[in-house]
PDB file of N, CA and C in Angstrom:
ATOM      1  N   UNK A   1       0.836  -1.199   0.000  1.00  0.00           N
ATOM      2  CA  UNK A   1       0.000   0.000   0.000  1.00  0.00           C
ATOM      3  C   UNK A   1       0.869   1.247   0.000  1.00  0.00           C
ATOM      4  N   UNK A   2       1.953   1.238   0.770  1.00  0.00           N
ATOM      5  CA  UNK A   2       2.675   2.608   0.856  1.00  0.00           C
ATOM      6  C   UNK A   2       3.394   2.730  -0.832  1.00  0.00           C
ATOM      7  N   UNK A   3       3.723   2.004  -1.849  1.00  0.00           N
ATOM      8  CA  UNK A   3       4.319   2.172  -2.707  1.00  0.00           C
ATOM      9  C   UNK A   3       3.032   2.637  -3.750  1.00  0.00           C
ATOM     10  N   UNK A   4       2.046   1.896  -3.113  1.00  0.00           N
ATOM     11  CA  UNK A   4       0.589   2.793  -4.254  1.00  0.00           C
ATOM     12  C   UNK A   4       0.323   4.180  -3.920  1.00  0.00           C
ATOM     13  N   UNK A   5       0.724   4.467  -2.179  1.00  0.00           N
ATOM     14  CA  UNK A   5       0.641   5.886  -2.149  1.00  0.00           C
ATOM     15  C   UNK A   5       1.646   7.131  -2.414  1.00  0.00           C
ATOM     16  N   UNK A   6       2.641   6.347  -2.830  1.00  0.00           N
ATOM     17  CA  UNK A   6       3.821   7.108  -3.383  1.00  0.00           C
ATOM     18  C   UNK A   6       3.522   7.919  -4.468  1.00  0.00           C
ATOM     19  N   UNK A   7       3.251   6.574  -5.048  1.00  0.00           N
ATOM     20  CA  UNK A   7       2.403   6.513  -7.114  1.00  0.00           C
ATOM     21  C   UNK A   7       1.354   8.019  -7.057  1.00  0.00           C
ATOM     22  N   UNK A   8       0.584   7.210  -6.310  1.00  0.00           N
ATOM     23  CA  UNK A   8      -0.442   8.261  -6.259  1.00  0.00           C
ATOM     24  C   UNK A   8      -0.318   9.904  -5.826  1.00  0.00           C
ATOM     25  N   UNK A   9       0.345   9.809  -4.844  1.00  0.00           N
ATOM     26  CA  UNK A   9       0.238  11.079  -4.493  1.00  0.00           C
ATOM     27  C   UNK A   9       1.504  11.855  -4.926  1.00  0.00           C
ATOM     28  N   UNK A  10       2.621  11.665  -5.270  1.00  0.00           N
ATOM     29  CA  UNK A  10       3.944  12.335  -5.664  1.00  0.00           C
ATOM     30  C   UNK A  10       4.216  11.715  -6.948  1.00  0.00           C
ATOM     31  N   UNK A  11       3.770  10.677  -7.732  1.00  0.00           N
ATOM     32  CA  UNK A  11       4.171  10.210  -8.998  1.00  0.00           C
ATOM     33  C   UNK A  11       3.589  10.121 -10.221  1.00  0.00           C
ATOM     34  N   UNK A  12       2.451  10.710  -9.983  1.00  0.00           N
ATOM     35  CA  UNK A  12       1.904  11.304 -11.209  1.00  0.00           C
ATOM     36  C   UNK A  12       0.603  12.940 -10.692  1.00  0.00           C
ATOM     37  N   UNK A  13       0.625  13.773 -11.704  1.00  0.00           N
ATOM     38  CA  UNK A  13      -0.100  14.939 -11.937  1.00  0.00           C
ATOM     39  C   UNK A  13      -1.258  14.716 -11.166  1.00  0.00           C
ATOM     40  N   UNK A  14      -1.390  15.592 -10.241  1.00  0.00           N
ATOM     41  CA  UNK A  14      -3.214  15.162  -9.252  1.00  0.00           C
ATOM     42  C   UNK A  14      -3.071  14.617  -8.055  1.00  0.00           C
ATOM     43  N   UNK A  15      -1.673  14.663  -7.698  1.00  0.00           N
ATOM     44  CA  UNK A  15      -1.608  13.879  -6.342  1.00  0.00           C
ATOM     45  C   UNK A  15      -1.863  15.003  -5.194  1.00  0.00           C
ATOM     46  N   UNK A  16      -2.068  15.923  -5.268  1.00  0.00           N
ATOM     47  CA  UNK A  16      -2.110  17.458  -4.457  1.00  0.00           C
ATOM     48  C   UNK A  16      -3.969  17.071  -3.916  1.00  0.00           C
ATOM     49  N   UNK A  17      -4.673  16.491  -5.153  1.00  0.00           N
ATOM     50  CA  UNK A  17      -5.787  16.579  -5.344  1.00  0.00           C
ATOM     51  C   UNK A  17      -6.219  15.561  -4.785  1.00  0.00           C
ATOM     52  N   UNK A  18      -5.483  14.087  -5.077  1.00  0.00           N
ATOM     53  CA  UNK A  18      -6.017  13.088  -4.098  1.00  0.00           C
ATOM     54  C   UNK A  18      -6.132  13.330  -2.823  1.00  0.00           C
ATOM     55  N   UNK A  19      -4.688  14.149  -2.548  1.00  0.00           N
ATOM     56  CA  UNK A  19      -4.516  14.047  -0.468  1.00  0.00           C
ATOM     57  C   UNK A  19      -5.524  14.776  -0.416  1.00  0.00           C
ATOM     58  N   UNK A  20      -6.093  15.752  -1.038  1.00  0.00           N
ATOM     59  CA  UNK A  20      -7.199  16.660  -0.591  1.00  0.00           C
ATOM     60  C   UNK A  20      -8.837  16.025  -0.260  1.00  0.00           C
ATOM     61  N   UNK A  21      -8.482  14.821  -1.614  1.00  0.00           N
ATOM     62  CA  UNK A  21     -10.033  14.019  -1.598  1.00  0.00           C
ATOM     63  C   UNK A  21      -9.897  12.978  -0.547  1.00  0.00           C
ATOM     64  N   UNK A  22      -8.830  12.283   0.164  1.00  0.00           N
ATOM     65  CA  UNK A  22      -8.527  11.708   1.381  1.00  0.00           C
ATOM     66  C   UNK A  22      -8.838  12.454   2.393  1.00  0.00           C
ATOM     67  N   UNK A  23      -8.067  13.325   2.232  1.00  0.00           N
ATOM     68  CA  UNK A  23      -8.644  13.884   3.736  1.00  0.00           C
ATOM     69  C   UNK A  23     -10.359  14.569   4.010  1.00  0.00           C
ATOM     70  N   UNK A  24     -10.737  14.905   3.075  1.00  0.00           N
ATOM     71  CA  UNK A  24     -11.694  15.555   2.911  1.00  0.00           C
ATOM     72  C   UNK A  24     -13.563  14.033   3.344  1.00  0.00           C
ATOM     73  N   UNK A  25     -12.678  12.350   2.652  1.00  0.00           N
ATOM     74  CA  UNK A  25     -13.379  11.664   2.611  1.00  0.00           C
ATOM     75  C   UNK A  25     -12.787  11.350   4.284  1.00  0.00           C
ATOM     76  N   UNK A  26     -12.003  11.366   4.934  1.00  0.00           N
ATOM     77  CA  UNK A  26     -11.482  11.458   6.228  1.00  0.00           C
ATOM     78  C   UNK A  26     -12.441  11.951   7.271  1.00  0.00           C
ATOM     79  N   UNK A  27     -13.091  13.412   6.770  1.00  0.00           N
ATOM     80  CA  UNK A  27     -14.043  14.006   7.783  1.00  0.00           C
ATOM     81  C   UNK A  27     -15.372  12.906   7.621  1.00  0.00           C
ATOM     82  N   UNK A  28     -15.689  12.535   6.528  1.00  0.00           N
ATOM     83  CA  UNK A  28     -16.885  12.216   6.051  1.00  0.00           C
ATOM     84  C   UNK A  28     -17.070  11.714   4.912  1.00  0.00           C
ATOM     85  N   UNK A  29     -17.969  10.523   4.231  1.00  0.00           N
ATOM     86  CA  UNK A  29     -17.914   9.894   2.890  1.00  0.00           C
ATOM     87  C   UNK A  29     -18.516  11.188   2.537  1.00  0.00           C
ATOM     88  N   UNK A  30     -18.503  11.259   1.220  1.00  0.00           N
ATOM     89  CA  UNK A  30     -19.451  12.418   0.197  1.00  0.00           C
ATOM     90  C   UNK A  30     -19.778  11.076  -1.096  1.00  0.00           C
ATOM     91  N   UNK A  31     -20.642  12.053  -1.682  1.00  0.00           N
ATOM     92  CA  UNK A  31     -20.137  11.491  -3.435  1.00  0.00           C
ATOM     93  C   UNK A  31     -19.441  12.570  -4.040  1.00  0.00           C
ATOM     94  N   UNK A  32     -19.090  11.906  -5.386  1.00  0.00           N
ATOM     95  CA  UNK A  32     -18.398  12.847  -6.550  1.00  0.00           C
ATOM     96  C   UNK A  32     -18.977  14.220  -6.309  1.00  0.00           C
ATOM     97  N   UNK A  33     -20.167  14.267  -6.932  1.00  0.00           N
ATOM     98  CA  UNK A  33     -20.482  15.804  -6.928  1.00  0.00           C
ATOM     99  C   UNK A  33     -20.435  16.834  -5.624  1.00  0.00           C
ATOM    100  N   UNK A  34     -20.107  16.363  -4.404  1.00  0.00           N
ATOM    101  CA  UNK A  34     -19.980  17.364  -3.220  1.00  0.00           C
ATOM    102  C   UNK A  34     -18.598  17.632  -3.910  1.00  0.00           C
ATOM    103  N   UNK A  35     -17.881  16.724  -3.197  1.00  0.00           N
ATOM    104  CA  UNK A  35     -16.356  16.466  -3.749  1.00  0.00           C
ATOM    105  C   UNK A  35     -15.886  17.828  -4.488  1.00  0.00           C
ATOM    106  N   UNK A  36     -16.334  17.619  -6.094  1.00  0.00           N
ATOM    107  CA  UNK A  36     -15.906  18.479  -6.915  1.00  0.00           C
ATOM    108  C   UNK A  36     -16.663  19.818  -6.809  1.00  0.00           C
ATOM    109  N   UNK A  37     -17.739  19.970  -5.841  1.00  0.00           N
ATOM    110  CA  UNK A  37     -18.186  21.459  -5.583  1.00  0.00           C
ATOM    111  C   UNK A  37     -17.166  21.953  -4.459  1.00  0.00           C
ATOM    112  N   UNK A  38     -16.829  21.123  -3.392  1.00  0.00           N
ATOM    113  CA  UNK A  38     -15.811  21.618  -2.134  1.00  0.00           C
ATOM    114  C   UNK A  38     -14.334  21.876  -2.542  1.00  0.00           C
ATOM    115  N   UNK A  39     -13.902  20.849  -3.511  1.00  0.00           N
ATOM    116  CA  UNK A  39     -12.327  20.996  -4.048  1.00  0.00           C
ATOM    117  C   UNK A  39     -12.491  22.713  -5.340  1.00  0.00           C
ATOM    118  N   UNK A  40     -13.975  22.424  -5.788  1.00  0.00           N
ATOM    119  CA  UNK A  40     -13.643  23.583  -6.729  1.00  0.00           C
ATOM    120  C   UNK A  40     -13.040  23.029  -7.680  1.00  0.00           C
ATOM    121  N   UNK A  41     -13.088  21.665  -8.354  1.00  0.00           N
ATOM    122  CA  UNK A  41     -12.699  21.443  -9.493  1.00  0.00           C
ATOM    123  C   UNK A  41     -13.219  20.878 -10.379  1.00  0.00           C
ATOM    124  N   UNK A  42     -13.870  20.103 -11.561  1.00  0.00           N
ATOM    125  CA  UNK A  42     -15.075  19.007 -12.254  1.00  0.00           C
ATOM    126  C   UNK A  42     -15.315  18.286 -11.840  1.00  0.00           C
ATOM    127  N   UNK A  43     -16.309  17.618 -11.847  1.00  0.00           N
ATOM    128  CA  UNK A  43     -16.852  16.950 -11.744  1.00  0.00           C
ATOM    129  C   UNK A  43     -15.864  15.526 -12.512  1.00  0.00           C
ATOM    130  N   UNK A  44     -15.553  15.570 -13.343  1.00  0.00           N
ATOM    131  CA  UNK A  44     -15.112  14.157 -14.371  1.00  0.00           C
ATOM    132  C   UNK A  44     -13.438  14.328 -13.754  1.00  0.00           C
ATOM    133  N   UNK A  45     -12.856  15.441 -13.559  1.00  0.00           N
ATOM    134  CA  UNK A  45     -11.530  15.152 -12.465  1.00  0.00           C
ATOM    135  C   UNK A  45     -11.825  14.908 -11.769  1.00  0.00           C
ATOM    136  N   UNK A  46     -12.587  14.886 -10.438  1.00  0.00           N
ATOM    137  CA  UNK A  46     -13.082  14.050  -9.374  1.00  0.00           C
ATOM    138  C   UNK A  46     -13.323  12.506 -10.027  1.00  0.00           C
ATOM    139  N   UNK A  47     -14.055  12.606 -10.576  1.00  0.00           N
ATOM    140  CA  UNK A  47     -14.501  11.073 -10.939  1.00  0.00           C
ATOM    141  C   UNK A  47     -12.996  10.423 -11.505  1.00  0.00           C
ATOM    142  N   UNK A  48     -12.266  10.962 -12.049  1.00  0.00           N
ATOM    143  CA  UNK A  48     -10.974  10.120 -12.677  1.00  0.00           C
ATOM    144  C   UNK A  48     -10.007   9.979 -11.243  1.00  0.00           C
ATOM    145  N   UNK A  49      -9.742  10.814 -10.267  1.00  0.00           N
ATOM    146  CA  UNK A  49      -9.651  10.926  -9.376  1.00  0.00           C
ATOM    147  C   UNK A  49      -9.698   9.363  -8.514  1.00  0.00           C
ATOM    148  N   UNK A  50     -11.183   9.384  -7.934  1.00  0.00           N
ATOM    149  CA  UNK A  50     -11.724   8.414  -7.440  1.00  0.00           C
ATOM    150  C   UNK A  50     -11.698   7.148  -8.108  1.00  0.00           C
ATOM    151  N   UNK A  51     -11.363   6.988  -9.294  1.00  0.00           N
ATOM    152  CA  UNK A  51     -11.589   5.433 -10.341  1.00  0.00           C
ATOM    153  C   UNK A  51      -9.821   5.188 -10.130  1.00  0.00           C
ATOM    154  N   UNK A  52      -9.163   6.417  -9.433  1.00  0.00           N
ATOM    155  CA  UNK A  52      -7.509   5.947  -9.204  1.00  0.00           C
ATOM    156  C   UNK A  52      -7.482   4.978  -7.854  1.00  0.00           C
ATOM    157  N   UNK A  53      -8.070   6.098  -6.954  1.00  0.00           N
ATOM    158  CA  UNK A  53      -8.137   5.953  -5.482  1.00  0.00           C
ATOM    159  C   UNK A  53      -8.502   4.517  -5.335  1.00  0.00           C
ATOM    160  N   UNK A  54     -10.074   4.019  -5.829  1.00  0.00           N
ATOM    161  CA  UNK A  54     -10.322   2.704  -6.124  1.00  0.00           C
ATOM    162  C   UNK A  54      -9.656   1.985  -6.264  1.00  0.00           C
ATOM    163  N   UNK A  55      -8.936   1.807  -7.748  1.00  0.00           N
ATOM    164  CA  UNK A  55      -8.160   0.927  -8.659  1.00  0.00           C
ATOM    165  C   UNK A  55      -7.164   0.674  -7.403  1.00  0.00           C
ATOM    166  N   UNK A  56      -6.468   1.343  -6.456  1.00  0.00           N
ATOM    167  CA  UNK A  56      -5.597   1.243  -5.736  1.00  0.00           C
ATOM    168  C   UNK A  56      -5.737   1.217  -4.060  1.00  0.00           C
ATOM    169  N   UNK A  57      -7.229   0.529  -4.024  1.00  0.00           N
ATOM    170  CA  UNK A  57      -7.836   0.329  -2.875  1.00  0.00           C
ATOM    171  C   UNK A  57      -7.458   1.077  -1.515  1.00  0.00           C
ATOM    172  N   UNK A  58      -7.703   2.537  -1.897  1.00  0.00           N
ATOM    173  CA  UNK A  58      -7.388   3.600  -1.148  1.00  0.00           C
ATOM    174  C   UNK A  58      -9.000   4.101  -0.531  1.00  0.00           C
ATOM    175  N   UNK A  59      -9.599   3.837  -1.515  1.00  0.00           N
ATOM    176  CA  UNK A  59     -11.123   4.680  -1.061  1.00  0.00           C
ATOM    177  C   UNK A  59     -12.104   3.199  -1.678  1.00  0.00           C
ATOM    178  N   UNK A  60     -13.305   3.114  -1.083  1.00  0.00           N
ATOM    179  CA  UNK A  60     -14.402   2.582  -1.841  1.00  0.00           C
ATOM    180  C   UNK A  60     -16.036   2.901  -1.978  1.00  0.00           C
ATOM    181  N   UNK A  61     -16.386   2.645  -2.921  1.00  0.00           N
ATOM    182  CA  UNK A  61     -18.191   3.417  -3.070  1.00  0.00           C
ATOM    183  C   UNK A  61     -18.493   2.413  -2.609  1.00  0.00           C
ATOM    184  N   UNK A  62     -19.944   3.224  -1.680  1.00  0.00           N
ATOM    185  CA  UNK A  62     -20.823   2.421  -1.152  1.00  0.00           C
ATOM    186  C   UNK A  62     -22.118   3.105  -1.803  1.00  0.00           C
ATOM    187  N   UNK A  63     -23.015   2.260  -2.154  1.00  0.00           N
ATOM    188  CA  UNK A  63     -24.745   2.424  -2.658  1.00  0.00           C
ATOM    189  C   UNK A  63     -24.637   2.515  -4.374  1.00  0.00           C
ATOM    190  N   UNK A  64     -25.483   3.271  -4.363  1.00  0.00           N
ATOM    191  CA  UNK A  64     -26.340   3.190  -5.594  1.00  0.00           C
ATOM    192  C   UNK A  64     -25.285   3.878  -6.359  1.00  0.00           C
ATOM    193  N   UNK A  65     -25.569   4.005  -7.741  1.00  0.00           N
ATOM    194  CA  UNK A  65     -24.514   4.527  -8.916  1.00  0.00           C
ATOM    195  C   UNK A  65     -24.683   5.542  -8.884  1.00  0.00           C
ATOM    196  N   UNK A  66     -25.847   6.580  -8.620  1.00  0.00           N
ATOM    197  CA  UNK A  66     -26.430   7.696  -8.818  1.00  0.00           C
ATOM    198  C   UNK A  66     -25.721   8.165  -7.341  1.00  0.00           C
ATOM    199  N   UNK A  67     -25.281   9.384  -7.237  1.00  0.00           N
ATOM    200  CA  UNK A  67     -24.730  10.135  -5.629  1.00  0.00           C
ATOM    201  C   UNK A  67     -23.995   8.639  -4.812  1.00  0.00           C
ATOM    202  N   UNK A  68     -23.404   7.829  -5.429  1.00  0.00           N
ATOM    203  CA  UNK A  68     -22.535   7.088  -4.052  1.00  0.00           C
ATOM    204  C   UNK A  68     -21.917   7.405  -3.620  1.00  0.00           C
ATOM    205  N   UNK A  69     -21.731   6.990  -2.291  1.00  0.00           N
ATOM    206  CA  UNK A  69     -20.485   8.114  -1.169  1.00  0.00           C
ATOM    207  C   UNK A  69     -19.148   6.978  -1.479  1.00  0.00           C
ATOM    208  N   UNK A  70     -18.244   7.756  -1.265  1.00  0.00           N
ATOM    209  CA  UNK A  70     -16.682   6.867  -1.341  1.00  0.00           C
ATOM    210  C   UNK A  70     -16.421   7.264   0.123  1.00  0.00           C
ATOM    211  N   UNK A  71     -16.435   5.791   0.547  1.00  0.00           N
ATOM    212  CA  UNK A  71     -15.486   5.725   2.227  1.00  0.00           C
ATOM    213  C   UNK A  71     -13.682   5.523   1.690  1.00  0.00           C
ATOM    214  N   UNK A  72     -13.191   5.686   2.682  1.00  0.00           N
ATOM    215  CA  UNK A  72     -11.645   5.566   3.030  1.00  0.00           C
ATOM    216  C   UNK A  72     -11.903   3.769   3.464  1.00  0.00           C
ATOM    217  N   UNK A  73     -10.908   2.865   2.988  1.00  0.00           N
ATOM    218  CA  UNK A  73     -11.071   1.621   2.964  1.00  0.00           C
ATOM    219  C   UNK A  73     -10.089   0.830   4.305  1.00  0.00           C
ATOM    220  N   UNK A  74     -10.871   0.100   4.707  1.00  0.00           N
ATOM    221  CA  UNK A  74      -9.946  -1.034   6.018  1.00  0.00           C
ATOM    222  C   UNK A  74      -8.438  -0.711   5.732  1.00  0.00           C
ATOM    223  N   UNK A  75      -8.184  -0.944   4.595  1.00  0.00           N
ATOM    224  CA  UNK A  75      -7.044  -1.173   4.221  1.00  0.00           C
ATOM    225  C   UNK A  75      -5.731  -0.091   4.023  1.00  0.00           C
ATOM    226  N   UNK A  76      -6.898   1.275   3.671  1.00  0.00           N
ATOM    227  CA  UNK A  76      -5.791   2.214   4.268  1.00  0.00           C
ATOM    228  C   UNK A  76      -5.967   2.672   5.200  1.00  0.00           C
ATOM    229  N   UNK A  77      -6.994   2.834   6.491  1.00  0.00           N
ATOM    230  CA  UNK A  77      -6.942   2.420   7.717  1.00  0.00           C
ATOM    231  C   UNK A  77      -5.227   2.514   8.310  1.00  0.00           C
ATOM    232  N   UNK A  78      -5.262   1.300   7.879  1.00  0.00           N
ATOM    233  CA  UNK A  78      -4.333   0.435   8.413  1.00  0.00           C
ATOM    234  C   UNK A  78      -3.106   0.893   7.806  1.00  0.00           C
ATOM    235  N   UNK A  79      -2.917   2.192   6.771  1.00  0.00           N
ATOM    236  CA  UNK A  79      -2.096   2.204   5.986  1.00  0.00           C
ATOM    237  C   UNK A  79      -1.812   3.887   6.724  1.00  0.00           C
ATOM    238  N   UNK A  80      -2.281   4.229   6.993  1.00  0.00           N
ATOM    239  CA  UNK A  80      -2.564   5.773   7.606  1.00  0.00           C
ATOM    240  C   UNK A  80      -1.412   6.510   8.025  1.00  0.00           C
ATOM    241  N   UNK A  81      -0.752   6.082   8.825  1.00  0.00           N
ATOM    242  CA  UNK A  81       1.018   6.726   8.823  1.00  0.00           C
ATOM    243  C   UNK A  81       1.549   7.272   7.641  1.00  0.00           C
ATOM    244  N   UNK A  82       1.886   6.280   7.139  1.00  0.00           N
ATOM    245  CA  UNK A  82       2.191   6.372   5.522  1.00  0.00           C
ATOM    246  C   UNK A  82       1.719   7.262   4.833  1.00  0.00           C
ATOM    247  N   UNK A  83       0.420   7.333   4.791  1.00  0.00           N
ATOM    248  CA  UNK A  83      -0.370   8.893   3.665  1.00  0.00           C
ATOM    249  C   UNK A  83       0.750   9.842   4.689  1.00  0.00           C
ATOM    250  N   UNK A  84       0.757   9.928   6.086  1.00  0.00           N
ATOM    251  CA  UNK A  84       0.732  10.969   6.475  1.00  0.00           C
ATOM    252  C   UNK A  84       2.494  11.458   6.450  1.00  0.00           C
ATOM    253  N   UNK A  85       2.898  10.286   6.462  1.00  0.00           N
ATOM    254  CA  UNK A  85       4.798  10.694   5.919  1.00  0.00           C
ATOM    255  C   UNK A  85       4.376  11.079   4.690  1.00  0.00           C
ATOM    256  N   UNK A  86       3.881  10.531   3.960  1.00  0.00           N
ATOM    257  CA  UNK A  86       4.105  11.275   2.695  1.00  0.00           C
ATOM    258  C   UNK A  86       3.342  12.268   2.222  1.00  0.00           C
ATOM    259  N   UNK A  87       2.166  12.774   2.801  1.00  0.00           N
ATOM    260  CA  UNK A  87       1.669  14.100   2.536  1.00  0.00           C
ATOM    261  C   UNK A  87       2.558  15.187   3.063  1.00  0.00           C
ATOM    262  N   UNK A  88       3.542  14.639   4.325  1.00  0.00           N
ATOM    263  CA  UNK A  88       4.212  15.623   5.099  1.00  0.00           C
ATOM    264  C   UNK A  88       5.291  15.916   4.181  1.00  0.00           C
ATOM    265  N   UNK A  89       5.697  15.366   3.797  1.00  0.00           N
ATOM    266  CA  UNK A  89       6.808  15.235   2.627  1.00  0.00           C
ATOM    267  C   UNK A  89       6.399  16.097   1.373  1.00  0.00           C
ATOM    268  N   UNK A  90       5.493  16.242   0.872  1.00  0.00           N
ATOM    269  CA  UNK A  90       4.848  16.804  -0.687  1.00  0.00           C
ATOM    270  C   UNK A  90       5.305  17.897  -0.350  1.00  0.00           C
ATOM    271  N   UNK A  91       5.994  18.722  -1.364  1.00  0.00           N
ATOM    272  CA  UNK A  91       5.464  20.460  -1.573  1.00  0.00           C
ATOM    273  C   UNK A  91       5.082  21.044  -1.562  1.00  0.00           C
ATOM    274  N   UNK A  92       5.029  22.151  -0.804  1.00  0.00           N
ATOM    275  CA  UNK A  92       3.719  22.785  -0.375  1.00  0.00           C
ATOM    276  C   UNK A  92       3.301  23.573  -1.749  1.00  0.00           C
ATOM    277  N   UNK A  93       2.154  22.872  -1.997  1.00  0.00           N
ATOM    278  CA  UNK A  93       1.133  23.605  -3.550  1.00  0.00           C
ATOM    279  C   UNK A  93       0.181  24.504  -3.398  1.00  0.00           C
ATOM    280  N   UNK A  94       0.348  24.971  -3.724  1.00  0.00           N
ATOM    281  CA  UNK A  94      -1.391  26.056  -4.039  1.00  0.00           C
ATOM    282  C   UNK A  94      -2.671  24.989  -3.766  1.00  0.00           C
ATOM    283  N   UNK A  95      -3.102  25.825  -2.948  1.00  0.00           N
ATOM    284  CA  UNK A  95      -4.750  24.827  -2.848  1.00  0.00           C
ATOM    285  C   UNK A  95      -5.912  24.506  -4.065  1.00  0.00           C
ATOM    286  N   UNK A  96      -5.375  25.304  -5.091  1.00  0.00           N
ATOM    287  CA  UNK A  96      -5.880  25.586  -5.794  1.00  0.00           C
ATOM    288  C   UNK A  96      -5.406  24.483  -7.131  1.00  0.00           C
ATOM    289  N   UNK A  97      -4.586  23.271  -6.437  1.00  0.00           N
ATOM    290  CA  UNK A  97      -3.565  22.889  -7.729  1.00  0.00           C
ATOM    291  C   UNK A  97      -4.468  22.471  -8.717  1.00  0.00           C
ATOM    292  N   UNK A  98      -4.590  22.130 -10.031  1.00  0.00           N
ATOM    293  CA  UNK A  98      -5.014  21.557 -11.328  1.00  0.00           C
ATOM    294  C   UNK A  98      -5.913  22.512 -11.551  1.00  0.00           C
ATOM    295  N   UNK A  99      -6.267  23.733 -10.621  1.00  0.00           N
ATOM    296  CA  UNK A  99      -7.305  24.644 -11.407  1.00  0.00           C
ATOM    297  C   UNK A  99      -7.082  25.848 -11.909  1.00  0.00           C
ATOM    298  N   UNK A 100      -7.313  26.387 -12.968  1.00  0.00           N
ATOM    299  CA  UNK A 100      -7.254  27.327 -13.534  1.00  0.00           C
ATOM    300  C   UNK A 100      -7.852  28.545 -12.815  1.00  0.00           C
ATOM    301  N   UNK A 101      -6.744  29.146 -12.251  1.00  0.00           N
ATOM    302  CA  UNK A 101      -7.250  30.155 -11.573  1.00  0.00           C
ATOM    303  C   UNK A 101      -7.216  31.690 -12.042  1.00  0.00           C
ATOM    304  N   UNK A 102      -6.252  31.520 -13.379  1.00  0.00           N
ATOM    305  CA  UNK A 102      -6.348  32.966 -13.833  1.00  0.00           C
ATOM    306  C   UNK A 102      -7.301  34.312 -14.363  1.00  0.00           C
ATOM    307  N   UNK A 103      -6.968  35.265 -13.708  1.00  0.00           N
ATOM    308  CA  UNK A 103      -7.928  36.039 -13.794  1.00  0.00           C
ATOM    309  C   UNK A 103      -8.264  36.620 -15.588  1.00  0.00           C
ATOM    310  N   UNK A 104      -9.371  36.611 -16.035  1.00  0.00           N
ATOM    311  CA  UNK A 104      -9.463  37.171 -17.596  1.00  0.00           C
ATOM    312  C   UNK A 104     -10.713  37.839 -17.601  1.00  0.00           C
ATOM    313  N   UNK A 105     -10.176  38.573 -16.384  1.00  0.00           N
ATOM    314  CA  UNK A 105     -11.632  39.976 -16.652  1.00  0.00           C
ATOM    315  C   UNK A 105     -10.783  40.974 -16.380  1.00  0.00           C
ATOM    316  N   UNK A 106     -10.959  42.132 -17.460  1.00  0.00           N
ATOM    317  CA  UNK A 106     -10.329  43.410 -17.552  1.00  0.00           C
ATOM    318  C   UNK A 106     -11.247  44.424 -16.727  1.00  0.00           C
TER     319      UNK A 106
END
C-alpha cells in the first residue's frame, strides 16, 4: 500500500488533489459531486480521481450509482502513517492545484 501511495500522491499529476479528496473523505464519505463542488474542481476530475483511489484500494463506493459516497477503505486504515509521511513530505502547492485560476476579466 505505501508504494501505491507514493504513485499516487507524488508520482503522477493530481496527487495534491487526491490528499485533498482523502482527507476531505477522512471528515466524512461524500459522493463525486460534493467532492468536486468543495475541491472547486469538475466533476469528471473528481470522478478520474476516485476510479484511481479505487483501482488502488485507497477509497471505496458504497450504494447506488447515482450520488454514491466513497469511504476511506480497512485497508488504508491500516495504511494511515504512511499517507501521512508522505503528505508531510509533498510540496507545499497552491490549494488551488489543477485549477485554472487565472484572472481574464479586464
Amino acid at each position: 500500500m505505501e508504494k501505491a501511495l507514493w504513485y499516487l500522491l507524488t508520482g503522477t499529476r493530481g496527487g495534491a488533489n487526491r490528499a485533498r479528496i482523502v482527507r476531505l473523505l477522512d471528515d466524512q464519505p461524500r459522493n463525486a459531486n460534493r467532492l468536486a463542488a468543495e475541491l472547486g474542481v469538475d466533476y469528471n476530475t473528481v470522478r478520474h480521481h476516485l476510479d484511481m483511489l479505487v483501482d488502488h484500494d485507497v477509497v471505496e463506493p458504497g450504494g447506488d450509482d447515482y450520488g454514491k459516497l466513497y469511504f476511506l477503505t480497512d485497508r488504508f486504515e491500516r495504511h494511515r502513517e504512511a499517507f501521512e509521511r508522505i503528505t508531510d513530505r509533498m510540496e507545499p502547492r497552491d490549494a488551488t492545484d489543477g485549477v485554472d485560476t487565472a484572472d481574464t476579466t479586464e
